[in-house]
N, C-alpha and C. Protein backbone atom coordinates (compact mmCIF):
# COMPACT_ATOMS: atom_id res chain seq x y z
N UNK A 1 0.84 -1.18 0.00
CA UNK A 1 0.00 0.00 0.00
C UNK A 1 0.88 1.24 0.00
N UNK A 2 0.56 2.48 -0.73
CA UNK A 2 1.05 3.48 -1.46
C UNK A 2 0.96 4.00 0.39
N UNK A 3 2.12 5.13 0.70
CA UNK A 3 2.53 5.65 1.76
C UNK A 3 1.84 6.87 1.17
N UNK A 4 1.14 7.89 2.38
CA UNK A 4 0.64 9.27 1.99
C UNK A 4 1.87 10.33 2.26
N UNK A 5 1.76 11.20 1.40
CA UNK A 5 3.11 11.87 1.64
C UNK A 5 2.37 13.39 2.04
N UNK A 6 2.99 14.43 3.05
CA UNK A 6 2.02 14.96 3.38
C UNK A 6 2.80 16.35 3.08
N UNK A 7 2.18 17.35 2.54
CA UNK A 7 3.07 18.47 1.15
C UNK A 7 1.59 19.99 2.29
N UNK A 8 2.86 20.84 2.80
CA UNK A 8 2.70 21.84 3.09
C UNK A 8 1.71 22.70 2.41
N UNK A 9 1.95 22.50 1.55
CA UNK A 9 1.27 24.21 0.54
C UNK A 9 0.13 23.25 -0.76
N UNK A 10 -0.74 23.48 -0.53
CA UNK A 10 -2.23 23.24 -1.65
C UNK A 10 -2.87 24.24 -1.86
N UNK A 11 -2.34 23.72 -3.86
CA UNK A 11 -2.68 24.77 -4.74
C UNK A 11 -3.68 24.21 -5.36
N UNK A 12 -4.71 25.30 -5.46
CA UNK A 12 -6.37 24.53 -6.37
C UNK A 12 -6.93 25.48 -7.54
N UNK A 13 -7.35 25.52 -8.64
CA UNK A 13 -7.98 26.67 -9.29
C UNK A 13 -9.02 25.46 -10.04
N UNK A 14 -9.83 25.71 -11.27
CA UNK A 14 -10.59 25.41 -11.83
C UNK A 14 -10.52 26.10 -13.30
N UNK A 15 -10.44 25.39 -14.21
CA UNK A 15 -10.66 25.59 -15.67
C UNK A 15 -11.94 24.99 -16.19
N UNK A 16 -12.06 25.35 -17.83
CA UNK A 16 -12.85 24.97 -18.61
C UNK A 16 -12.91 23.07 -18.14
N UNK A 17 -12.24 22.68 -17.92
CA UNK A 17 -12.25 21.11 -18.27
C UNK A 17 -12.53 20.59 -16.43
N UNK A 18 -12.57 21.31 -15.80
CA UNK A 18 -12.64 20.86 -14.50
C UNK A 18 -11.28 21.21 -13.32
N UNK A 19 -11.63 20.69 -11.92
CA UNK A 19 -10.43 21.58 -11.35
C UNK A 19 -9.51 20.60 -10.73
N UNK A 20 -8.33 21.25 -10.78
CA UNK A 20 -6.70 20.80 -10.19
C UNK A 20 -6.62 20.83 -8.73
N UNK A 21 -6.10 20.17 -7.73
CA UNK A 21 -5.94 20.08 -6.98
C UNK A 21 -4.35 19.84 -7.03
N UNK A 22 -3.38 20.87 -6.36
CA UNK A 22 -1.98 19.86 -6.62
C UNK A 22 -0.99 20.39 -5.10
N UNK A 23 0.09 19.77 -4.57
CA UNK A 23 0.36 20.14 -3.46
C UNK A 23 2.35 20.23 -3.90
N UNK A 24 2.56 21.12 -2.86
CA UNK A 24 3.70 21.71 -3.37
C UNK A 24 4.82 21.62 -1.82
N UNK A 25 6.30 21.22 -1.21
CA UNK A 25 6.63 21.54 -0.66
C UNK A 25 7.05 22.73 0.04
N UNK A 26 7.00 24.12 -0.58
CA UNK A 26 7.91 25.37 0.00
C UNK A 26 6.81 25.80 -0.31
N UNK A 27 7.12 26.93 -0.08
CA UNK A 27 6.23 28.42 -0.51
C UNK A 27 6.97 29.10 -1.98
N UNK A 28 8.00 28.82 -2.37
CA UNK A 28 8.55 29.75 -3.43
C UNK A 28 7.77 28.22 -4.78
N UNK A 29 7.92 27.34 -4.40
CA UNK A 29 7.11 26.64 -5.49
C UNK A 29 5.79 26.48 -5.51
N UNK A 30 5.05 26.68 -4.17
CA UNK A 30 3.50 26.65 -4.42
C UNK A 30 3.42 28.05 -5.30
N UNK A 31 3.98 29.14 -4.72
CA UNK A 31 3.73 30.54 -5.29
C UNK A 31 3.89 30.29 -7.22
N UNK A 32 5.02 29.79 -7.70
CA UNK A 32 5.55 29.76 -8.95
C UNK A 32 4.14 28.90 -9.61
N UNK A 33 4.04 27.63 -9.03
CA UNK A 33 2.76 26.77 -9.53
C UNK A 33 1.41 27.96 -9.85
N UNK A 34 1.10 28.52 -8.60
CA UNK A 34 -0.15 29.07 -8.71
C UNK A 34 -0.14 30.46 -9.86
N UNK A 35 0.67 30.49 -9.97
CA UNK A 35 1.26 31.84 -11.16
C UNK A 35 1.45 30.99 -12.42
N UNK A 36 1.31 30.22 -12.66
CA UNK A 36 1.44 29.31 -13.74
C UNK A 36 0.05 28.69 -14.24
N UNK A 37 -0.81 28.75 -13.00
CA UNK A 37 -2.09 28.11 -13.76
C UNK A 37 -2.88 29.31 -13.76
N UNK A 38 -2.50 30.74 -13.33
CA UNK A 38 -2.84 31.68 -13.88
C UNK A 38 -2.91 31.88 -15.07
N UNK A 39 -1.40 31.67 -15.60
CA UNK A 39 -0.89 31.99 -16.84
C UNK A 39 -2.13 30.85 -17.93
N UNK A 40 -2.01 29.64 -17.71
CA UNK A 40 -3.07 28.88 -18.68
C UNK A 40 -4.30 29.30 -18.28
N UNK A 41 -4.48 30.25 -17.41
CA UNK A 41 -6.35 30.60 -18.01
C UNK A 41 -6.95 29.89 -16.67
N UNK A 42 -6.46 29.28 -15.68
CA UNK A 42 -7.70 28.64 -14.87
C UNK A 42 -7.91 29.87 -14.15
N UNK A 43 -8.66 29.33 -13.33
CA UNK A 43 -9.93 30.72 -12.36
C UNK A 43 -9.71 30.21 -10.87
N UNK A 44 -10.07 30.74 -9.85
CA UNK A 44 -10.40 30.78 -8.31
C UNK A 44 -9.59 30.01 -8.11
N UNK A 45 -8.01 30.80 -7.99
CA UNK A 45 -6.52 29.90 -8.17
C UNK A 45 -6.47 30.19 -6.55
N UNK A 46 -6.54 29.34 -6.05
CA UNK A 46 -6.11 29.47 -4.21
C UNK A 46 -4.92 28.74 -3.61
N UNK A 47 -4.12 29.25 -2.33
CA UNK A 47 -3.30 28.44 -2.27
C UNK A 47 -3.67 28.17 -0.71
N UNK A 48 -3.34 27.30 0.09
CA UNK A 48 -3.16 27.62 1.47
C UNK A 48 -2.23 26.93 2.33
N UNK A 49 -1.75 27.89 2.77
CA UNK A 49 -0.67 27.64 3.52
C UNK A 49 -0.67 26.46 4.84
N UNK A 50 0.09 26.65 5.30
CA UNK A 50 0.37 25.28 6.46
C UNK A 50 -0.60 25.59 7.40
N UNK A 51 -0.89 26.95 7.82
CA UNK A 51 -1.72 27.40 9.05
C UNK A 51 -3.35 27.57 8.41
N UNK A 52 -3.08 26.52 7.55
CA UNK A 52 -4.72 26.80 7.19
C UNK A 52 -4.98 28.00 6.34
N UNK A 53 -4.24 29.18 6.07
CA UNK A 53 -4.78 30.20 5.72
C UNK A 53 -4.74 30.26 3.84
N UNK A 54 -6.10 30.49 3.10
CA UNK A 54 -5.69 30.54 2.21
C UNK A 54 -6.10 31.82 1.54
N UNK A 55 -5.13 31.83 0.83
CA UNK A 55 -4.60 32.92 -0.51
C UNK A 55 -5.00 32.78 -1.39
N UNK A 56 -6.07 33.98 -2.00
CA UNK A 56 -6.14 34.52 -3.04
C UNK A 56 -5.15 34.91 -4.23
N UNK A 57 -5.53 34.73 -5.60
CA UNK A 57 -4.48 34.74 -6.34
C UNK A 57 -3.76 36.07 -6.85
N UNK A 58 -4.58 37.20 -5.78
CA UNK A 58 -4.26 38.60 -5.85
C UNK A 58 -3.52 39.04 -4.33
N UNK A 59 -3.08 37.94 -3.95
CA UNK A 59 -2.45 37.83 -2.45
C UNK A 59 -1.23 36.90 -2.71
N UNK A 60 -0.66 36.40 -3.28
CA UNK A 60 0.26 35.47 -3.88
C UNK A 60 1.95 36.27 -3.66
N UNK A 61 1.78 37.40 -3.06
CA UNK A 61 2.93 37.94 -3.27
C UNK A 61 3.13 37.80 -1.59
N UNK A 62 2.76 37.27 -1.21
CA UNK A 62 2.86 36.90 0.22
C UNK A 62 3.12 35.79 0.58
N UNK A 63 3.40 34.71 0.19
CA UNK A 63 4.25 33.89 -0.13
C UNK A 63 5.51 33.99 -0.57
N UNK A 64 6.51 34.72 0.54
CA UNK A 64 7.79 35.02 0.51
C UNK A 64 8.66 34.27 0.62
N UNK A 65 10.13 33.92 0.43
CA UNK A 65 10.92 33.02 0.92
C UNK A 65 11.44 33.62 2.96
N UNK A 66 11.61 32.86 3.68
CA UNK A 66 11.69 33.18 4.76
C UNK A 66 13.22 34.17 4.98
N UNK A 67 12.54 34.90 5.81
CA UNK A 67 13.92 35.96 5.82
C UNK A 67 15.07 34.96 6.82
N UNK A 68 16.19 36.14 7.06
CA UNK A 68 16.93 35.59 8.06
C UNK A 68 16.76 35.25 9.37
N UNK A 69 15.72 35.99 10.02
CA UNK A 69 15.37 35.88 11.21
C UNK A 69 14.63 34.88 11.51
N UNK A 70 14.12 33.88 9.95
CA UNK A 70 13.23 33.25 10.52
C UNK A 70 13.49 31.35 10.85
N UNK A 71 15.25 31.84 10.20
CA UNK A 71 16.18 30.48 10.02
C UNK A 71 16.31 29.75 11.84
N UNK A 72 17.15 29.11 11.61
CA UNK A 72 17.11 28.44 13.01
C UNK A 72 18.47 29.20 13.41
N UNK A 73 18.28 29.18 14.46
CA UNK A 73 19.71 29.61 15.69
C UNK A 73 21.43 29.23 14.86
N UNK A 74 21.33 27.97 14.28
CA UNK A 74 22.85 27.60 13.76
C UNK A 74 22.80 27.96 12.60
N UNK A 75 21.53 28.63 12.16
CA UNK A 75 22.10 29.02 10.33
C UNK A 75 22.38 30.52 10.49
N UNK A 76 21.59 31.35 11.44
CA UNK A 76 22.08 32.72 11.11
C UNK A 76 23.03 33.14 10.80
N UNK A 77 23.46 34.02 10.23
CA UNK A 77 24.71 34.71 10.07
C UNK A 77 25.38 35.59 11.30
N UNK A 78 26.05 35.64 11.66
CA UNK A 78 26.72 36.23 13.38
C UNK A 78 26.66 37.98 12.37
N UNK A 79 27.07 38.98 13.30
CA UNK A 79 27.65 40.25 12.87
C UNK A 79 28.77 40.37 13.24
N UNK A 80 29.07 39.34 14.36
CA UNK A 80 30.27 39.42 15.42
C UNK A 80 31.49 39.48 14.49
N UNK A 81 32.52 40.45 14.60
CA UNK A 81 33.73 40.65 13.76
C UNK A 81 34.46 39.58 14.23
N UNK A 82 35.36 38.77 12.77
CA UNK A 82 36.46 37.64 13.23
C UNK A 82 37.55 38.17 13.78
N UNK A 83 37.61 37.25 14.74
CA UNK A 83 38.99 37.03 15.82
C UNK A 83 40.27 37.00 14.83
N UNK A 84 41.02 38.30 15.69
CA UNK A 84 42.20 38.40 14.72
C UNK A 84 43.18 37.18 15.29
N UNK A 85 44.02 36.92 14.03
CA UNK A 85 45.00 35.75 14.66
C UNK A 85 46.15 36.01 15.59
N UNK A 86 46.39 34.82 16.29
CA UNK A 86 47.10 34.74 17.21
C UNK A 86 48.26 35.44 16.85
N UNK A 87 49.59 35.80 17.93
CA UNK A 87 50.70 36.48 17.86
C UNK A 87 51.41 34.90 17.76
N UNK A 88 52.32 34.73 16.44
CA UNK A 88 53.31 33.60 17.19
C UNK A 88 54.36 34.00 18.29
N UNK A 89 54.46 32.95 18.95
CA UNK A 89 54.78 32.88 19.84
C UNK A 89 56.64 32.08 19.10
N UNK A 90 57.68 32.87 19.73
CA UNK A 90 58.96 32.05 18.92
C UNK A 90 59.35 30.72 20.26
N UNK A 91 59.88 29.86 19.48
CA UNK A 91 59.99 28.27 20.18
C UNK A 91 61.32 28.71 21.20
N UNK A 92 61.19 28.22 22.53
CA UNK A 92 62.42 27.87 22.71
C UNK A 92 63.35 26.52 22.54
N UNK A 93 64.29 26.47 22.45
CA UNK A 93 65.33 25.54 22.39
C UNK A 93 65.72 24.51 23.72
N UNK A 94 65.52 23.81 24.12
CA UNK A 94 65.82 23.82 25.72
C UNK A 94 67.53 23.56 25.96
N UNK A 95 68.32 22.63 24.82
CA UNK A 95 69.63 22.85 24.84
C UNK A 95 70.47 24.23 24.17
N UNK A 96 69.39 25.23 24.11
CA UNK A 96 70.33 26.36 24.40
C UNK A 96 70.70 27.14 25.15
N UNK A 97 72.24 27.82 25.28
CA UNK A 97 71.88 28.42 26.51
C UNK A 97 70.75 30.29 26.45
N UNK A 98 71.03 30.21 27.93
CA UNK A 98 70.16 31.58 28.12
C UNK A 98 70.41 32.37 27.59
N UNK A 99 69.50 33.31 27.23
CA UNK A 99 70.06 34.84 26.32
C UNK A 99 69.79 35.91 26.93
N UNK A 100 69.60 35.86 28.48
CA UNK A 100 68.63 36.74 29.27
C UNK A 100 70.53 37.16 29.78
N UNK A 101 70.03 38.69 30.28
CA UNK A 101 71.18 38.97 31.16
C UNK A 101 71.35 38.80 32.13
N UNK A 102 72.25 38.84 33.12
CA UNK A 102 72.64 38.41 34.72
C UNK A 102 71.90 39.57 35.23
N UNK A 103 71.14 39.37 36.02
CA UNK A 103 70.82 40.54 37.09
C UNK A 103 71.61 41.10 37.96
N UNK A 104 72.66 40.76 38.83
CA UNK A 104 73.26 41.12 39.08
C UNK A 104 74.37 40.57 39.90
N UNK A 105 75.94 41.11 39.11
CA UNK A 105 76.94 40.38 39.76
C UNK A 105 78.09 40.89 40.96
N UNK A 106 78.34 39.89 41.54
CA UNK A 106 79.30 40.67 42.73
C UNK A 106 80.77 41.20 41.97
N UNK A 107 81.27 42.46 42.10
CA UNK A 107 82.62 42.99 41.64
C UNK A 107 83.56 42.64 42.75
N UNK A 108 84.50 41.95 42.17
CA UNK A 108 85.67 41.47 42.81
C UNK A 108 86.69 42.20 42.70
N UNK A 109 86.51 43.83 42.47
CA UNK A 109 87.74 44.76 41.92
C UNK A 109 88.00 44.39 41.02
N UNK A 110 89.54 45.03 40.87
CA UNK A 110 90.41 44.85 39.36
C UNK A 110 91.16 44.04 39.55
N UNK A 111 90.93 43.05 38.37
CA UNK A 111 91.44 41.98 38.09
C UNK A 111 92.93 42.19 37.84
N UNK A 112 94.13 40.75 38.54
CA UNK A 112 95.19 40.86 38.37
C UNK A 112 95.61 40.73 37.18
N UNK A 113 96.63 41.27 36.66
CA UNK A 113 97.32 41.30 35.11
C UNK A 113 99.09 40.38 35.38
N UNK A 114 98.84 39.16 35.01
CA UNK A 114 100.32 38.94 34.85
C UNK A 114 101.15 39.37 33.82
């Protein structure tokens, strides 16, 4: 037995020969469909949306693609400016010696001269 597949957006109008019933996933393709059976001439072209509400074929421009705000939390786009990159940092050596200066040494006077 055939599985029912269950399609957001139903688009309906009526022509000379009788009427269409057809169902569409998004809103940018129910909208394109129902502008299309405009175009061949059918009549009382309706669409309705998921919440039940349906659209007139002089209301069709309301069927927008969803803005940004209306994406989920991980698709938005941030404004947040990128993190500048790190400073390298230079390696030390551990078998080299120190390059730091002595802090401070005891003077033993002047050294003898043979």
């Amino acid at each position: 037995m055939a599985r029912a597949t269950i399609v957001p957006y139903l688009i309906s109008g009526t022509n000379e020969y009788g009427s269409s019933n057809l169902g569409r996933g998004n809103a940018m393709v129910a909208r394109r469909l129902a502008r299309k059976l405009l175009r061949e001439g059918y009549m009382d072209v309706k669409v309705c949306t998921p919440r039940g509400r349906l659209l007139q074929s002089d209301e069709l421009d309301e069927l927008k693609p969803p803005m940004e705000s209306d994406m989920a939390k991980g698709q938005q786009r941030s404004n947040r400016e990128t993190k500048k990159p790190k400073k390298e940092k230079s390696k030390v050596i551990a078998a080299a010696p120190s390059r730091k200066e002595a802090a401070w040494q005891p003077d033993f006077g002047p050294a003898k001269k043979k």
